[in-house]
N, C-alpha and C. Protein backbone atom coordinates (compact mmCIF):
# COMPACT_ATOMS: atom_id res chain seq x y z
N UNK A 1 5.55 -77.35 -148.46
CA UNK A 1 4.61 -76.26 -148.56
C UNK A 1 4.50 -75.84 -150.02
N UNK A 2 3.69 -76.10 -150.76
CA UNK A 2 3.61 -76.18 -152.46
C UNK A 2 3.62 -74.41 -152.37
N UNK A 3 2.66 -73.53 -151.53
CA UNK A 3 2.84 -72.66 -152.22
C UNK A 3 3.71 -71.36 -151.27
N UNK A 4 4.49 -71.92 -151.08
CA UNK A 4 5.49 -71.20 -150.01
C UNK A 4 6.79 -70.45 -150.99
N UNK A 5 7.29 -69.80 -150.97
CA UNK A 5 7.86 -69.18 -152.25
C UNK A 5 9.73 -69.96 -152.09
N UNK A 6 10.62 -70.34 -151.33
CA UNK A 6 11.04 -71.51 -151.48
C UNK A 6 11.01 -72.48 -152.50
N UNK A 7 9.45 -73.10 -152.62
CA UNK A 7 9.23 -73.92 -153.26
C UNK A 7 9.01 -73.46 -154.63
N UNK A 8 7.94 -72.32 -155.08
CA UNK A 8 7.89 -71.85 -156.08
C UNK A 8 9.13 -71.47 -156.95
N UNK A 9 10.31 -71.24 -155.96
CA UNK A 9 11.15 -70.50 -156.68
C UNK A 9 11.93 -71.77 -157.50
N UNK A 10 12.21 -72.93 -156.65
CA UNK A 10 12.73 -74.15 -156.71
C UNK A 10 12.06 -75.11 -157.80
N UNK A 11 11.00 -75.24 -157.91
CA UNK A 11 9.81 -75.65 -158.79
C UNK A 11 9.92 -75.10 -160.37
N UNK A 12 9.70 -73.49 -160.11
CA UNK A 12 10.24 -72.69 -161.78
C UNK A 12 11.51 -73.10 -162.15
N UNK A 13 12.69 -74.15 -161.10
CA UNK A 13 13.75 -74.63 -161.91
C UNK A 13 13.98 -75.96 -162.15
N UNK A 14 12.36 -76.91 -161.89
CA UNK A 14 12.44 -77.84 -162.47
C UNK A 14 13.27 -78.77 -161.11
N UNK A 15 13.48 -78.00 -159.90
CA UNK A 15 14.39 -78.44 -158.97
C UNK A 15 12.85 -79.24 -157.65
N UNK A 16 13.22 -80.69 -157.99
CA UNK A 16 12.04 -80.93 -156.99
C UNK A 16 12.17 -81.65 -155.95
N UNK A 17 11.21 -82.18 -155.00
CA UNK A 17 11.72 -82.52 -153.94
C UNK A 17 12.37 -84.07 -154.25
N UNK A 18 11.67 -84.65 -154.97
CA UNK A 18 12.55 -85.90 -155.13
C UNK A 18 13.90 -85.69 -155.46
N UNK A 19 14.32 -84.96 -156.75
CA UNK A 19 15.66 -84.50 -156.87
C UNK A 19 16.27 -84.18 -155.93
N UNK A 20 16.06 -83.40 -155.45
CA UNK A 20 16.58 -82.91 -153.73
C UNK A 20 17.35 -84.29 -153.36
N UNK A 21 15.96 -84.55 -152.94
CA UNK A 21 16.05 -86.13 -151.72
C UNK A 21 17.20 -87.24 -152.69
N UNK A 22 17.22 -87.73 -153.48
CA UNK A 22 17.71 -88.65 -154.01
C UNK A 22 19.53 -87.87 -154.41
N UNK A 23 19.43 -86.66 -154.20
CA UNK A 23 21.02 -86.31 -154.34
C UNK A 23 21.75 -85.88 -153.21
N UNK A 24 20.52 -85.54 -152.11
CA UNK A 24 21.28 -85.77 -150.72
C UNK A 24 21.78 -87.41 -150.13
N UNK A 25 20.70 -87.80 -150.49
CA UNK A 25 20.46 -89.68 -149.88
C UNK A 25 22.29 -89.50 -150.57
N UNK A 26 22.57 -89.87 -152.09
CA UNK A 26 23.71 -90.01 -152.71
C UNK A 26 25.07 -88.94 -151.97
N UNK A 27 24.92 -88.21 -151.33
CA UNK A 27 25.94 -87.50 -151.07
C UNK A 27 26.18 -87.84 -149.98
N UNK A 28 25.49 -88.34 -148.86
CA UNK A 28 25.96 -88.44 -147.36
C UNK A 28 24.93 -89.77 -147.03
N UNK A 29 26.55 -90.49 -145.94
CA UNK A 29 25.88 -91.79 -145.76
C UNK A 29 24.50 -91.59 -144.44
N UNK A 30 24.02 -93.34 -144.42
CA UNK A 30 22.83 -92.88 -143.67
C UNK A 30 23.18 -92.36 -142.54
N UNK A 31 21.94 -91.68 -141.72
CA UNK A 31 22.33 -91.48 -140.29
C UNK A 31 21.40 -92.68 -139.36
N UNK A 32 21.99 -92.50 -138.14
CA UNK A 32 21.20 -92.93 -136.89
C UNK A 32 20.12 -92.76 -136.46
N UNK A 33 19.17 -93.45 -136.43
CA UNK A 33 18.10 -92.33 -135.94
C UNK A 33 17.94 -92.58 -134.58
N UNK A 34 17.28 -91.14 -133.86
CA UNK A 34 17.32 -91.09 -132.68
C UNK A 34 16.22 -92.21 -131.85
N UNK A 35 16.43 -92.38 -130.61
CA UNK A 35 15.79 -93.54 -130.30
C UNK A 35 14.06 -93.23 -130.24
N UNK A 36 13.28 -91.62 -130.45
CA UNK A 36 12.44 -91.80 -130.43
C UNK A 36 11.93 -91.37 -132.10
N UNK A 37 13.24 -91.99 -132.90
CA UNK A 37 12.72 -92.43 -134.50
C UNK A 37 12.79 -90.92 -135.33
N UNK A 38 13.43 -89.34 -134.68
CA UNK A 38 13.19 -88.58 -135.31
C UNK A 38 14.57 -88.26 -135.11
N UNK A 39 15.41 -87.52 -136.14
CA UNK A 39 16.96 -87.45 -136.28
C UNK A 39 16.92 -85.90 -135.54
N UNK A 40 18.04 -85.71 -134.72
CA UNK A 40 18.77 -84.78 -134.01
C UNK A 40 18.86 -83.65 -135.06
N UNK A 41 19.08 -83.03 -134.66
CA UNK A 41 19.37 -81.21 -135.46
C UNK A 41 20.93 -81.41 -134.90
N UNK A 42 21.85 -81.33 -136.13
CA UNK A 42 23.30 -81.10 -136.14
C UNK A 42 23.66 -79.85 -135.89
N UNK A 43 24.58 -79.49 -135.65
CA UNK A 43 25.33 -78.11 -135.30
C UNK A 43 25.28 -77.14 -136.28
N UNK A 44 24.96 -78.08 -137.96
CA UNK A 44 24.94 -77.02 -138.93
C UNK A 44 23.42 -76.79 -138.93
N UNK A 45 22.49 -77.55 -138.94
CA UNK A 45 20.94 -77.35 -139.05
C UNK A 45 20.70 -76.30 -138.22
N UNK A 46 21.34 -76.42 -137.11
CA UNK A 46 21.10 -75.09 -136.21
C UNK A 46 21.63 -73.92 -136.34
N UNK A 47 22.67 -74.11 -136.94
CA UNK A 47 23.42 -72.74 -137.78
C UNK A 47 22.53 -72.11 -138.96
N UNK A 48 22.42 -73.00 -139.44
CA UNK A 48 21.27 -72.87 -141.02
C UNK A 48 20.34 -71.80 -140.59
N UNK A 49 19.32 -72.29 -139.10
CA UNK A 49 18.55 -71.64 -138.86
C UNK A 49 18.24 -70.67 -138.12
N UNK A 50 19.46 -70.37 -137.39
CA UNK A 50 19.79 -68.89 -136.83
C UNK A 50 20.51 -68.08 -138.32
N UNK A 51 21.20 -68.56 -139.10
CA UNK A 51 21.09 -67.59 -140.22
C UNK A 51 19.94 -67.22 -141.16
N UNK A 52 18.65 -68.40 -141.16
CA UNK A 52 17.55 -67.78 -141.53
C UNK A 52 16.95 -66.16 -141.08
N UNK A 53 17.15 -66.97 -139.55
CA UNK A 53 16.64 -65.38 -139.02
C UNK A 53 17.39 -64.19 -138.98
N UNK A 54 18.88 -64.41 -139.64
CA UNK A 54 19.85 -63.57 -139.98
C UNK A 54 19.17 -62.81 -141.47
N UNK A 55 18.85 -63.54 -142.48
CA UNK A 55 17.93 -63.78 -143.42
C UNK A 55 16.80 -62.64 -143.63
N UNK A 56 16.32 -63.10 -142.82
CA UNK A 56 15.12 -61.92 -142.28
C UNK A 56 15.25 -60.99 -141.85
N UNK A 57 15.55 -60.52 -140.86
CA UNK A 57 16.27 -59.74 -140.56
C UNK A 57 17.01 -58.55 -141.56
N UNK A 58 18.07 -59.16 -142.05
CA UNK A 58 18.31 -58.48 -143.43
C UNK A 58 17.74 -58.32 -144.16
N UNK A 59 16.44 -58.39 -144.30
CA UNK A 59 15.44 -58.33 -145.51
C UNK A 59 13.98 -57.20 -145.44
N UNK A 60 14.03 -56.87 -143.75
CA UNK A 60 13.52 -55.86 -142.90
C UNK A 60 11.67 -56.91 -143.13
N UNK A 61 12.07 -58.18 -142.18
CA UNK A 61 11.31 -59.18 -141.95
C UNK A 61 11.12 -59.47 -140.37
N UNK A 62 9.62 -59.53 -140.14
CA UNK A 62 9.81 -60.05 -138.49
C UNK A 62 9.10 -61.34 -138.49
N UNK A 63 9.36 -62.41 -139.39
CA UNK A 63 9.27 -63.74 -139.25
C UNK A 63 9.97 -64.41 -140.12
N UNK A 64 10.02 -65.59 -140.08
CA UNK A 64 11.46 -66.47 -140.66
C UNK A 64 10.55 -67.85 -141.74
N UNK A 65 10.61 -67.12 -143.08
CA UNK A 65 9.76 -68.18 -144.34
C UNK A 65 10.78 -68.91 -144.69
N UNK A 66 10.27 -69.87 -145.67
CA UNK A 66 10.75 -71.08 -146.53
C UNK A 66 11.88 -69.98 -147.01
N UNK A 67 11.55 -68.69 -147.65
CA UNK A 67 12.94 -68.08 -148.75
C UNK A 67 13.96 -67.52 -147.90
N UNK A 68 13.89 -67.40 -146.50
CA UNK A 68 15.01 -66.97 -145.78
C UNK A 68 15.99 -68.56 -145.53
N UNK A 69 15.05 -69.47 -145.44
CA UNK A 69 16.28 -70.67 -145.02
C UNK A 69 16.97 -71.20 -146.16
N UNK A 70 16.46 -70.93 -147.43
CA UNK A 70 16.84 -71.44 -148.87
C UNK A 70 18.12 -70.27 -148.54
N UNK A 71 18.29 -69.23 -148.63
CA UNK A 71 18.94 -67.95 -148.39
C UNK A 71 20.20 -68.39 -147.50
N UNK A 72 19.77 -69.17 -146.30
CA UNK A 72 20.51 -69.45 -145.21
C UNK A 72 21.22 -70.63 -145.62
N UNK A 73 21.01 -71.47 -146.42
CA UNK A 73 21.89 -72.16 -146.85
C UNK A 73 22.93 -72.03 -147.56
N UNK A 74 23.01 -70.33 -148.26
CA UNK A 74 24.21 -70.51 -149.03
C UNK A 74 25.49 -69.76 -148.13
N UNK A 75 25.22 -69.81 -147.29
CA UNK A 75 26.28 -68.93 -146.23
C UNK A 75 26.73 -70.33 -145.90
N UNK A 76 26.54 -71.25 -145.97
CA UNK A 76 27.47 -72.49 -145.67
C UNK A 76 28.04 -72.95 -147.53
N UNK A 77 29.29 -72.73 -148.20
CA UNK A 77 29.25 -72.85 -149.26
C UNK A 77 29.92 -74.37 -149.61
N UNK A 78 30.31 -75.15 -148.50
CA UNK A 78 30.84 -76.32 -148.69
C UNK A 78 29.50 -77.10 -148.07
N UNK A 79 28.71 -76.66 -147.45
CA UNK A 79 27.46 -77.95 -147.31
C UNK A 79 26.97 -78.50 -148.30
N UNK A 80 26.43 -79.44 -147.78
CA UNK A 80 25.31 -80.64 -148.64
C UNK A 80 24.19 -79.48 -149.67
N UNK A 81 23.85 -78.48 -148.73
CA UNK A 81 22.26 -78.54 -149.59
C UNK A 81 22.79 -77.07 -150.32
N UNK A 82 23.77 -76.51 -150.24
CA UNK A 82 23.96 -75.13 -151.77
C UNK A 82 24.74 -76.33 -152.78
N UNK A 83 25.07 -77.39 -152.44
CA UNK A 83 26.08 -78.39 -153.48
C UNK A 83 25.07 -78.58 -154.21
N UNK A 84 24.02 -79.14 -153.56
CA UNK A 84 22.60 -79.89 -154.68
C UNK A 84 22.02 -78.75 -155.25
N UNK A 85 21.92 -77.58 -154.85
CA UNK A 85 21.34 -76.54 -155.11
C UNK A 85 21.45 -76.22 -156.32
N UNK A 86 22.91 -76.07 -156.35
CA UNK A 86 24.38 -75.37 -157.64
C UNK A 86 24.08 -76.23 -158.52
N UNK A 87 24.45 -78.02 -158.23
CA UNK A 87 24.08 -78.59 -159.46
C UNK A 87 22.79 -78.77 -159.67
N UNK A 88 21.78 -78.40 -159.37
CA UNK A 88 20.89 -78.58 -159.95
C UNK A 88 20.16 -76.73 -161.05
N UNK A 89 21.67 -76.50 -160.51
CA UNK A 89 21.44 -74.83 -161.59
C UNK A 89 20.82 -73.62 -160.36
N UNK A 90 20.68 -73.65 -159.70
CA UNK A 90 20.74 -72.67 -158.59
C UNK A 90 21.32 -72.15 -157.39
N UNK A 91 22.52 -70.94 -158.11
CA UNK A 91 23.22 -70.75 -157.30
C UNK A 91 22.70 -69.59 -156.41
N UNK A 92 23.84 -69.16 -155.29
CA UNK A 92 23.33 -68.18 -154.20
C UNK A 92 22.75 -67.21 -154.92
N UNK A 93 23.13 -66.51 -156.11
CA UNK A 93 23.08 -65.10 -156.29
C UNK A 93 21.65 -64.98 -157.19
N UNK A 94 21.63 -66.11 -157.95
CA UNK A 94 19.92 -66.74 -158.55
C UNK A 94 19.31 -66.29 -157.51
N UNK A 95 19.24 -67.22 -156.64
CA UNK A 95 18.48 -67.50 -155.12
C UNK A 95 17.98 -66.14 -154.80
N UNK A 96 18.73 -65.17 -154.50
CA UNK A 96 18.70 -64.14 -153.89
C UNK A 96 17.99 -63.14 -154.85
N UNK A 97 18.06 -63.38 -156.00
CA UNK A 97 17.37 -62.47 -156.56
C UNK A 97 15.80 -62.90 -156.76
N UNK A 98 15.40 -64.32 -156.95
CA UNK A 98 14.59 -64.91 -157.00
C UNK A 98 13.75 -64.86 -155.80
N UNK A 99 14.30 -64.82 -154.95
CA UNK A 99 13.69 -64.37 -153.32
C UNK A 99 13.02 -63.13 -153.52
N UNK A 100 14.16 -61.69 -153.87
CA UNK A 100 13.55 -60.30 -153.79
C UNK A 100 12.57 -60.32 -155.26
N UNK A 101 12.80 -60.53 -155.99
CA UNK A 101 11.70 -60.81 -156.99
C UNK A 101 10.35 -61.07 -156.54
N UNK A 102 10.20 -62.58 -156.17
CA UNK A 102 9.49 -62.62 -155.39
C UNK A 102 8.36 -62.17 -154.21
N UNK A 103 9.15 -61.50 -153.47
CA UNK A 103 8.80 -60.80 -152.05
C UNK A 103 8.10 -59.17 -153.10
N UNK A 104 8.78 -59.23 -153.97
CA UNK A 104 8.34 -57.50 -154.47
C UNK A 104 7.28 -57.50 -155.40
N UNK A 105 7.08 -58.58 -155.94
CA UNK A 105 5.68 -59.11 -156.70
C UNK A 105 4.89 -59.71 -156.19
């Protein structure tokens, strides 16, 4: 979503989706894919995204955007995607301000 604020925020750090993709691919081996070719939602993806709406919620939101799940990822601090996040120079507390920044402009 180019202009989803997620992305904007991610984008102003030079953080893009290829980067993303090519340092997850490197961090975790392949998966399986499911037999009708689309991969399962893991126990954390589903965590991720009930803390989005945790996200929201806390943010006095009654729907769940791109900047609540960016948000929802750093409540897992040993996962895959705040690791790529961090090294790529965006940590939780960036994030979070970059979100309310955001939302208030």
């Amino acid at each position: 979503e180019p202009e989803a604020i997620a992305t904007r925020i991610l984008l102003a750090r030079d953080i893009t989706e290829q980067a993303v993709t090519e340092a997850v691919v490197a961090m975790i081996p392949d998966g399986e894919e499911e037999p009708d070719g689309e991969p399962s939602y893991t126990p954390r993806a589903s965590r991720v995204l009930q803390n989005a709406v945790a996200e929201a919620l806390e943010l006095g939101h009654n729907y769940v955007g791109t900047e609540h799940i960016l948000l929802a990822f750093y409540r897992f601090p040993g996962g895959v995607a705040p690791k790529v996040l961090e090294e790529n120079g965006l940590d939780g507390d960036t994030a979070r301000a970059a979100v309310v920044e955001a939302l208030s402009g």
